[in-house]
Protein backbone atom coordinates (compact mmCIF):
# COMPACT_ATOMS: atom_id res chain seq x y z
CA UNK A 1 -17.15 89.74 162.08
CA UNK A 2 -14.46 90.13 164.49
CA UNK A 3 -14.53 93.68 166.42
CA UNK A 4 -11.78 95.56 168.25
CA UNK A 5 -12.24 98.46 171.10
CA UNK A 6 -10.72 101.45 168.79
CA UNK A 7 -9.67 103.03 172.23
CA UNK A 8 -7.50 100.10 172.93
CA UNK A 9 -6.04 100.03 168.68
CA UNK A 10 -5.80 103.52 168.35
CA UNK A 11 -3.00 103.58 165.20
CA UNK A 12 -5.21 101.26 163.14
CA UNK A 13 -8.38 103.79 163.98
CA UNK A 14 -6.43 106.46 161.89
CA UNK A 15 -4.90 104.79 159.89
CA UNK A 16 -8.69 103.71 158.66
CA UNK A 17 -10.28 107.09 158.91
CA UNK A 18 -7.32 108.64 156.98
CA UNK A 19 -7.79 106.58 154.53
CA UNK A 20 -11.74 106.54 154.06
CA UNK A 21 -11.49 110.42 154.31
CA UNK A 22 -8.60 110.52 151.69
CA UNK A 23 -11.44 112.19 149.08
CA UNK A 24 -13.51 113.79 151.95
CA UNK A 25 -13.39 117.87 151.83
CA UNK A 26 -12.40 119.89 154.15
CA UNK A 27 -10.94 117.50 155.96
CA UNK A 28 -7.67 116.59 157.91
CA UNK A 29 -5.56 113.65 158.57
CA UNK A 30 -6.40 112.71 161.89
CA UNK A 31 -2.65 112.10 162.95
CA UNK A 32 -1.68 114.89 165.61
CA UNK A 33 -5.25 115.28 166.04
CA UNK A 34 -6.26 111.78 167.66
CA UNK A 35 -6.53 113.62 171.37
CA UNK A 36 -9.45 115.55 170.21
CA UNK A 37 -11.07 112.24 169.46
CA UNK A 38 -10.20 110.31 171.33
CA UNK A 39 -10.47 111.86 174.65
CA UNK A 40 -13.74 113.14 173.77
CA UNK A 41 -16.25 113.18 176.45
CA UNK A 42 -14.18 110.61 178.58
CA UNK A 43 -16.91 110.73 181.62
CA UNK A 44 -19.80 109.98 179.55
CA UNK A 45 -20.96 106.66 177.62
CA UNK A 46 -19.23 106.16 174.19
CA UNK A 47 -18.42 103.80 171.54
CA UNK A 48 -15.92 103.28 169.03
CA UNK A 49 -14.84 99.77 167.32
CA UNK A 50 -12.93 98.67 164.30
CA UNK A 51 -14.73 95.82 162.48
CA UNK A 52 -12.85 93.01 160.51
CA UNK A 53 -13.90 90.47 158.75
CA UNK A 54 -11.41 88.77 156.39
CA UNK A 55 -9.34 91.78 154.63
CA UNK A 56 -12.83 93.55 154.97
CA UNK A 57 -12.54 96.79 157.19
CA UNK A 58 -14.85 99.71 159.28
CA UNK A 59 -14.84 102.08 161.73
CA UNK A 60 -17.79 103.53 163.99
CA UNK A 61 -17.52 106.43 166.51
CA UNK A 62 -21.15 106.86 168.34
CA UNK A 63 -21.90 108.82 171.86
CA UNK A 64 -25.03 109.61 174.04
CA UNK A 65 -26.32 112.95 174.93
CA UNK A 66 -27.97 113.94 177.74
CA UNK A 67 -29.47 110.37 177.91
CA UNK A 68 -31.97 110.73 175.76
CA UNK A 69 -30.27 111.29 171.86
CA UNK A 70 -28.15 108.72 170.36
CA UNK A 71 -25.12 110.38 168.09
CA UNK A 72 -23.42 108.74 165.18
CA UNK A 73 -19.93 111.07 164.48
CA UNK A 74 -19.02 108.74 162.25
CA UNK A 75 -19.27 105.51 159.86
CA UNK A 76 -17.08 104.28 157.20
CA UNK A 77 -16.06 100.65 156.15
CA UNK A 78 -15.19 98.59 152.98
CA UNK A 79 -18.70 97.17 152.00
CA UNK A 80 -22.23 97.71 152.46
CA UNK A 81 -22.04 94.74 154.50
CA UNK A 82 -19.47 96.22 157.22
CA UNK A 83 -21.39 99.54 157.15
CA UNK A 84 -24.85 97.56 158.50
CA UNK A 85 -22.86 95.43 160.45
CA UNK A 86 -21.60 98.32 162.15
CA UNK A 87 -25.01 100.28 162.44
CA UNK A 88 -26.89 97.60 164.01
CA UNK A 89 -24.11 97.28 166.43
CA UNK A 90 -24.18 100.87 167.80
CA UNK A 91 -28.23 100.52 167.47
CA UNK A 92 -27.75 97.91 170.28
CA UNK A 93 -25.13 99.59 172.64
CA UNK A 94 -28.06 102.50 172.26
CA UNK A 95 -31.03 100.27 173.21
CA UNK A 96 -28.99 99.03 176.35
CA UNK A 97 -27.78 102.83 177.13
CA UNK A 98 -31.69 103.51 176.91
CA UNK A 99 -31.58 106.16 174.30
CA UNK A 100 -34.58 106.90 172.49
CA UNK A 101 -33.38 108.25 168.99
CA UNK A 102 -30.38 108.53 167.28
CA UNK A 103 -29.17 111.34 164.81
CA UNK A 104 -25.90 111.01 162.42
CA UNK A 105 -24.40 113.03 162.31
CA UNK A 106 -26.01 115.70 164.96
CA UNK A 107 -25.84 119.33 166.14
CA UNK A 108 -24.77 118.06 169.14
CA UNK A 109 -20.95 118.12 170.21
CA UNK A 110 -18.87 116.18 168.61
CA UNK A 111 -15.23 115.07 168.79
CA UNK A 112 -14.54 115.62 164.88
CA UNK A 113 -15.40 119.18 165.12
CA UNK A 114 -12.79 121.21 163.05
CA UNK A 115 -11.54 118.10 161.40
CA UNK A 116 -13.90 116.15 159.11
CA UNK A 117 -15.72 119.23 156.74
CA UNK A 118 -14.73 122.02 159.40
CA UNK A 119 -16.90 123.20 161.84
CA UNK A 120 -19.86 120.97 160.99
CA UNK A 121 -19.20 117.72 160.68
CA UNK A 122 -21.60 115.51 158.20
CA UNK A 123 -22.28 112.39 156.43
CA UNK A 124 -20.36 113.09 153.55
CA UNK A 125 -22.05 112.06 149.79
CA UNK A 126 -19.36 110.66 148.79
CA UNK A 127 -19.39 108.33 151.44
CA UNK A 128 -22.06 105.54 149.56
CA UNK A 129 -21.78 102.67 152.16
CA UNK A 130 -22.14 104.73 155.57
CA UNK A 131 -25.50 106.83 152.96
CA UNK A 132 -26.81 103.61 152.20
CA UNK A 133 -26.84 101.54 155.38
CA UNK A 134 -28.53 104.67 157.17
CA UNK A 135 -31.13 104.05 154.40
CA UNK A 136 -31.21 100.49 154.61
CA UNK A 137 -32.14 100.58 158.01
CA UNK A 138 -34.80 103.48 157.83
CA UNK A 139 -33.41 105.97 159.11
CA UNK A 140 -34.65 109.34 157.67
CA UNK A 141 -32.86 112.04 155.54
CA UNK A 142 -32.97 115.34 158.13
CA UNK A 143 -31.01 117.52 156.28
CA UNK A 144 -29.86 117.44 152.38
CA UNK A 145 -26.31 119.86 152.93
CA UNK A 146 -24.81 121.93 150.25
CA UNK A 147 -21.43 123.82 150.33
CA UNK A 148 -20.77 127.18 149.53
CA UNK A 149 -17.85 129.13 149.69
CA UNK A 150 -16.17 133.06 147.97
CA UNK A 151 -12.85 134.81 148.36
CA UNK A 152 -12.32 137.38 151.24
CA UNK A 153 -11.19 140.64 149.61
CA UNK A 154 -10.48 143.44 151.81
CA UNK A 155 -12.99 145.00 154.79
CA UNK A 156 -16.49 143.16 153.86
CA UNK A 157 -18.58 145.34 156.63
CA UNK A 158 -20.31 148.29 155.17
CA UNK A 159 -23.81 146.91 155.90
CA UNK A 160 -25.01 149.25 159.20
CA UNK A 161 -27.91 147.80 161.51
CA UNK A 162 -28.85 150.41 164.38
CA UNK A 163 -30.59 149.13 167.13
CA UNK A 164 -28.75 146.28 167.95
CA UNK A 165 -26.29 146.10 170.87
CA UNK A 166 -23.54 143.53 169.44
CA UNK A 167 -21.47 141.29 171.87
CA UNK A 168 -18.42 139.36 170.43
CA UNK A 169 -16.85 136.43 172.10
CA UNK A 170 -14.01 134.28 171.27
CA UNK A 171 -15.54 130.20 172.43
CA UNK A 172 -11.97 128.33 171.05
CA UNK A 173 -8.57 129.01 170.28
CA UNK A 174 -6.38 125.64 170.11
CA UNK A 175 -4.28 124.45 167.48
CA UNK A 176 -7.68 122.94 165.44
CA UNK A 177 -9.37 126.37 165.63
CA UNK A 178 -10.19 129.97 166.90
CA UNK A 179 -13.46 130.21 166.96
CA UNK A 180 -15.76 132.76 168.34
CA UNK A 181 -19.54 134.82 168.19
CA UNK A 182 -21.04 138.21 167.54
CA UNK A 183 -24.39 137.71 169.35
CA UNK A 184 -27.01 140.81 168.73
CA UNK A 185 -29.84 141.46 171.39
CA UNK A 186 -32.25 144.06 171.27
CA UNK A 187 -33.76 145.67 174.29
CA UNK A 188 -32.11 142.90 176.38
CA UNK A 189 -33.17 140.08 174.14
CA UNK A 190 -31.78 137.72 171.99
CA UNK A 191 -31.83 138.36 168.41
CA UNK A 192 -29.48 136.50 166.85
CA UNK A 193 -25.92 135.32 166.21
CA UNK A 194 -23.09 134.55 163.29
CA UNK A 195 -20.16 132.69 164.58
CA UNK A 196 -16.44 132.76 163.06
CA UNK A 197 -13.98 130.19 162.91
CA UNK A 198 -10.06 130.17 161.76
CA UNK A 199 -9.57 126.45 160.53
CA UNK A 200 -5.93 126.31 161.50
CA UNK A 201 -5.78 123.00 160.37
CA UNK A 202 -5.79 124.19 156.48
CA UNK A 203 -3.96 125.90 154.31
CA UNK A 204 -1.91 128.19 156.49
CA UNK A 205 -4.79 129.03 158.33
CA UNK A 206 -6.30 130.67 155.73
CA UNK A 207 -9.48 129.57 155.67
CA UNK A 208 -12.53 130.84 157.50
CA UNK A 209 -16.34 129.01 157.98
CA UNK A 210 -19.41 131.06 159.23
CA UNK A 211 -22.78 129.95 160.66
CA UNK A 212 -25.57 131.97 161.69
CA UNK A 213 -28.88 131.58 163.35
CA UNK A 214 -31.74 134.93 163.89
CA UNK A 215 -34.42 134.87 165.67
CA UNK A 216 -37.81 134.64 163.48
CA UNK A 217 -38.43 137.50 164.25
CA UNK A 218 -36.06 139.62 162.96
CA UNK A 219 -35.77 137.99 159.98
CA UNK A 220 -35.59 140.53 157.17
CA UNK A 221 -34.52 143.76 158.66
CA UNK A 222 -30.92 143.59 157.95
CA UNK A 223 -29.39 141.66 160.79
CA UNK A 224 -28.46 139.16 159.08
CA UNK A 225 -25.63 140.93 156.57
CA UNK A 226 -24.68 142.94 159.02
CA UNK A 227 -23.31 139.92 161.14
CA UNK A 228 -21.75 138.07 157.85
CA UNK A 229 -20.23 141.19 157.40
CA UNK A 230 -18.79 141.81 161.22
CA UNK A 231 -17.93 138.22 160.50
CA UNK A 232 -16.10 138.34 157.34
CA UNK A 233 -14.09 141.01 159.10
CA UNK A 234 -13.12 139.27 161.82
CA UNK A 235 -11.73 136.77 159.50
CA UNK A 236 -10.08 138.79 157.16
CA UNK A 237 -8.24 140.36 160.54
CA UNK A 238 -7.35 136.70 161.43
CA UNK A 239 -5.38 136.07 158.10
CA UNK A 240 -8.29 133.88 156.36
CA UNK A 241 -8.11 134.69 152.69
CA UNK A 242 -11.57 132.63 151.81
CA UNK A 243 -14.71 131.55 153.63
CA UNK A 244 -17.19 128.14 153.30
CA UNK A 245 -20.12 127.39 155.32
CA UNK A 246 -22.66 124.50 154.96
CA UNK A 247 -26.42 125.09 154.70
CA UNK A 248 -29.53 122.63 153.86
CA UNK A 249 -30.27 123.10 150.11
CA UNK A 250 -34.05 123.26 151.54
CA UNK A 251 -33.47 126.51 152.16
CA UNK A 252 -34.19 128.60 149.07
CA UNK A 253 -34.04 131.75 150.80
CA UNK A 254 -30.85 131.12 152.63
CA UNK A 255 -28.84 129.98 149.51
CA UNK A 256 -29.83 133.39 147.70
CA UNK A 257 -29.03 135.31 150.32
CA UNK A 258 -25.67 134.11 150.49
CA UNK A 259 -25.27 134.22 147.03
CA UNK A 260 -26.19 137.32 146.86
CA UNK A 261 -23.18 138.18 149.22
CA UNK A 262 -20.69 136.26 147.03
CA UNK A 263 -21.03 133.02 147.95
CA UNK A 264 -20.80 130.01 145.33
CA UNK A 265 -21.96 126.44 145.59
CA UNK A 266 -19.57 123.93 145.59
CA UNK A 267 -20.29 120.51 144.21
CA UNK A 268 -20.30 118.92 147.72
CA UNK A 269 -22.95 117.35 148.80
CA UNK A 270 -23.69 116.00 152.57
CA UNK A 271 -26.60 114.30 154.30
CA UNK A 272 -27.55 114.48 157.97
CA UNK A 273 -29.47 111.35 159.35
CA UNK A 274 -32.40 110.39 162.20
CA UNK A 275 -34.14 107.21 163.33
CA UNK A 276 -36.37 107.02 166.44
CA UNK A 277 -35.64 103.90 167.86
C-alpha cells in the first residue's frame, strides 16, 4: 500500500471524505471548510494520510491529547482491507508518540466539529469498514449513539427552576457555528450546563443541536428542562426552526426524558470506540 501525507494532497483528501460521507447525516462537504481541518492543532503531533493501493482508496485523520490519549477523528476507505491497513498504521505513529490509549472518535477536540454529524462528531453506522476494523482489532464499543431530533415551535421555556443563578455564554461564532452555554451554579457551585449551537452550515441555518451535562446531584429536581428550555429559546431567537442532539441509547432515562419533551429518534445509528494500547 502506497501512502501519501494528506497535508501535502489536500484536494484528493476531500475529494475522498466527500465522497465516503456522501450518505453520512448531518454532514457537510468539506470544500470551504478544509481550514478547520486542516489547520487543526498545527503545534501539536498529528496524522493524516491517504492510502492507495491499486484503484483501492482511504483516508485517516488521528491526533494526540495531552500526551497521554490517542484520537481517531476519522476513518474511511474502500475495503476492509484499507480500513486495517490504515488502523494499524495510526496504532504505530501512537506507540512511537508514547500514547497509552486511543479513543475514536473522542470527547476530546476535534477538527470535524460542526461538520461530520454536527457538534459531535462519531463513527457513523453506516460506515461498515471503519465499524469493523475497530472490531477486528479489539477495540471496545464505548458508546452505542442514537439520534433524536423535534420541530421548534414558538417560545419552548415555561419550565421555572428557582434557586439557580444561570450564566450564558456564547464559546463560537464563525461561519461553521454559533455556539454557546447556560451554565447553572447553586450557592457558588457548579450544577450543571446545556449548550446551544446554530449549525450554519445547514439548511439556512436553521438547524439547532443541544447537549447537556448536571451534576449527580441535582439530578431530578427540574434543572434539567429548565435548561432545554432556556436552550430551545435561544435557538428559536437564532432562526433554528428544528433541533437534534445525540445521546447513548444506554441511557433509558435520558431518551424518555427527551421524548417526553418532543424529541423523536431518528434511525441513525453511531458508535464511539476505545482500545488501551
Amino acid at each position: 500500500m502506497v501512502t501519501l501525507n494528506a497535508f501535502d494532497n489536500r484536494e484528493l483528501f476531500v475529494e475522498l471524505f466527500n465522497r465516503y460521507t456522501v450518505y453520512a447525516p448531518y454532514t457537510l462537504h468539506l470544500d470551504g471548510y478544509a481550514p478547520f481541518v486542516f489547520d487543526f492543532n498545527e503545534d501539536k503531533e498529528r496524522l493524516a494520510i491517504i492510502g492507495r493501493c491499486g484503484l483501492e482508496q482511504g483516508i485517516i485523520h488521528a491526533g494526540t491529547f495531552d500526551h497521554q490519549w490517542g484520537c481517531i477523528y476519522l476513518l474511511f476507505a474502500d475495503n476492509n482491507r484499507m480500513a486495517l491497513e490504515l488502523l494499524r498504521i495510526a496504532e504505530k505513529w501512537f506507540s512511537k508518540m508514547g500514547v497509552a490509549a486511543i479513543k475514536s472518535p473522542c470527547g476530546f477536540p476535534s477538527p470535524y466539529k460542526y461538520i461530520l454529524h454536527g457538534s459531535e462528531p462519531y463513527c457513523w453506522a453506516g460506515n461498515y469498514h471503519a465499524n469493523n476494523a475497530f472490531r477486528r482489532l479489539g477495540y471496545d464499543l464505548e458508546f452505542d449513539i442514537i439520534v433524536m431530533s423535534m420541530k421548534l415551535d414558538g417560545a419552548q421555556n415555561n419550565v421555572q427552576c428557582p434557586g439557580f443563578d444561570i450564566k450564558d455564554e456564547v464559546c463560537r461564532d464563525d461561519k461553521l457555528a454559533l455556539a454557546g452555554n447556560f451554565n447553572a451554579f447553586q450557592n457558588g457551585e457548579w450544577a450543571g450546563r446545556c449548550g446551544y449551537h446554530l449549525l450554519r452550515g445547514f439548511s439556512g441555518s436553521k438547524r439547532g443541536q443541544v447537549d447537556i451535562w448536571l451534576d449527580d446531584a441535582h439530578h431530578g429536581r427540574g434543572l434539567a428542562p429548565y435548561l432545554m428550555g432556556r436552550a430551545h429559546d435561544r435557538l428559536i431567537e437564532l432562526g433554528a426552526k428544528d433541533v437534534m442532539l445525540a445521546t447513548n441509547q444506554a441511557l433509558f432515562r435520558a431518551v424518555r426524558f427527551y421524548q417526553k419533551l418532543g424529541y423523536v429518534c431518528e434511525p441513525i445509528r453511531a458508535y464511539s470506540y476505545e482500545k488501551t494500547l
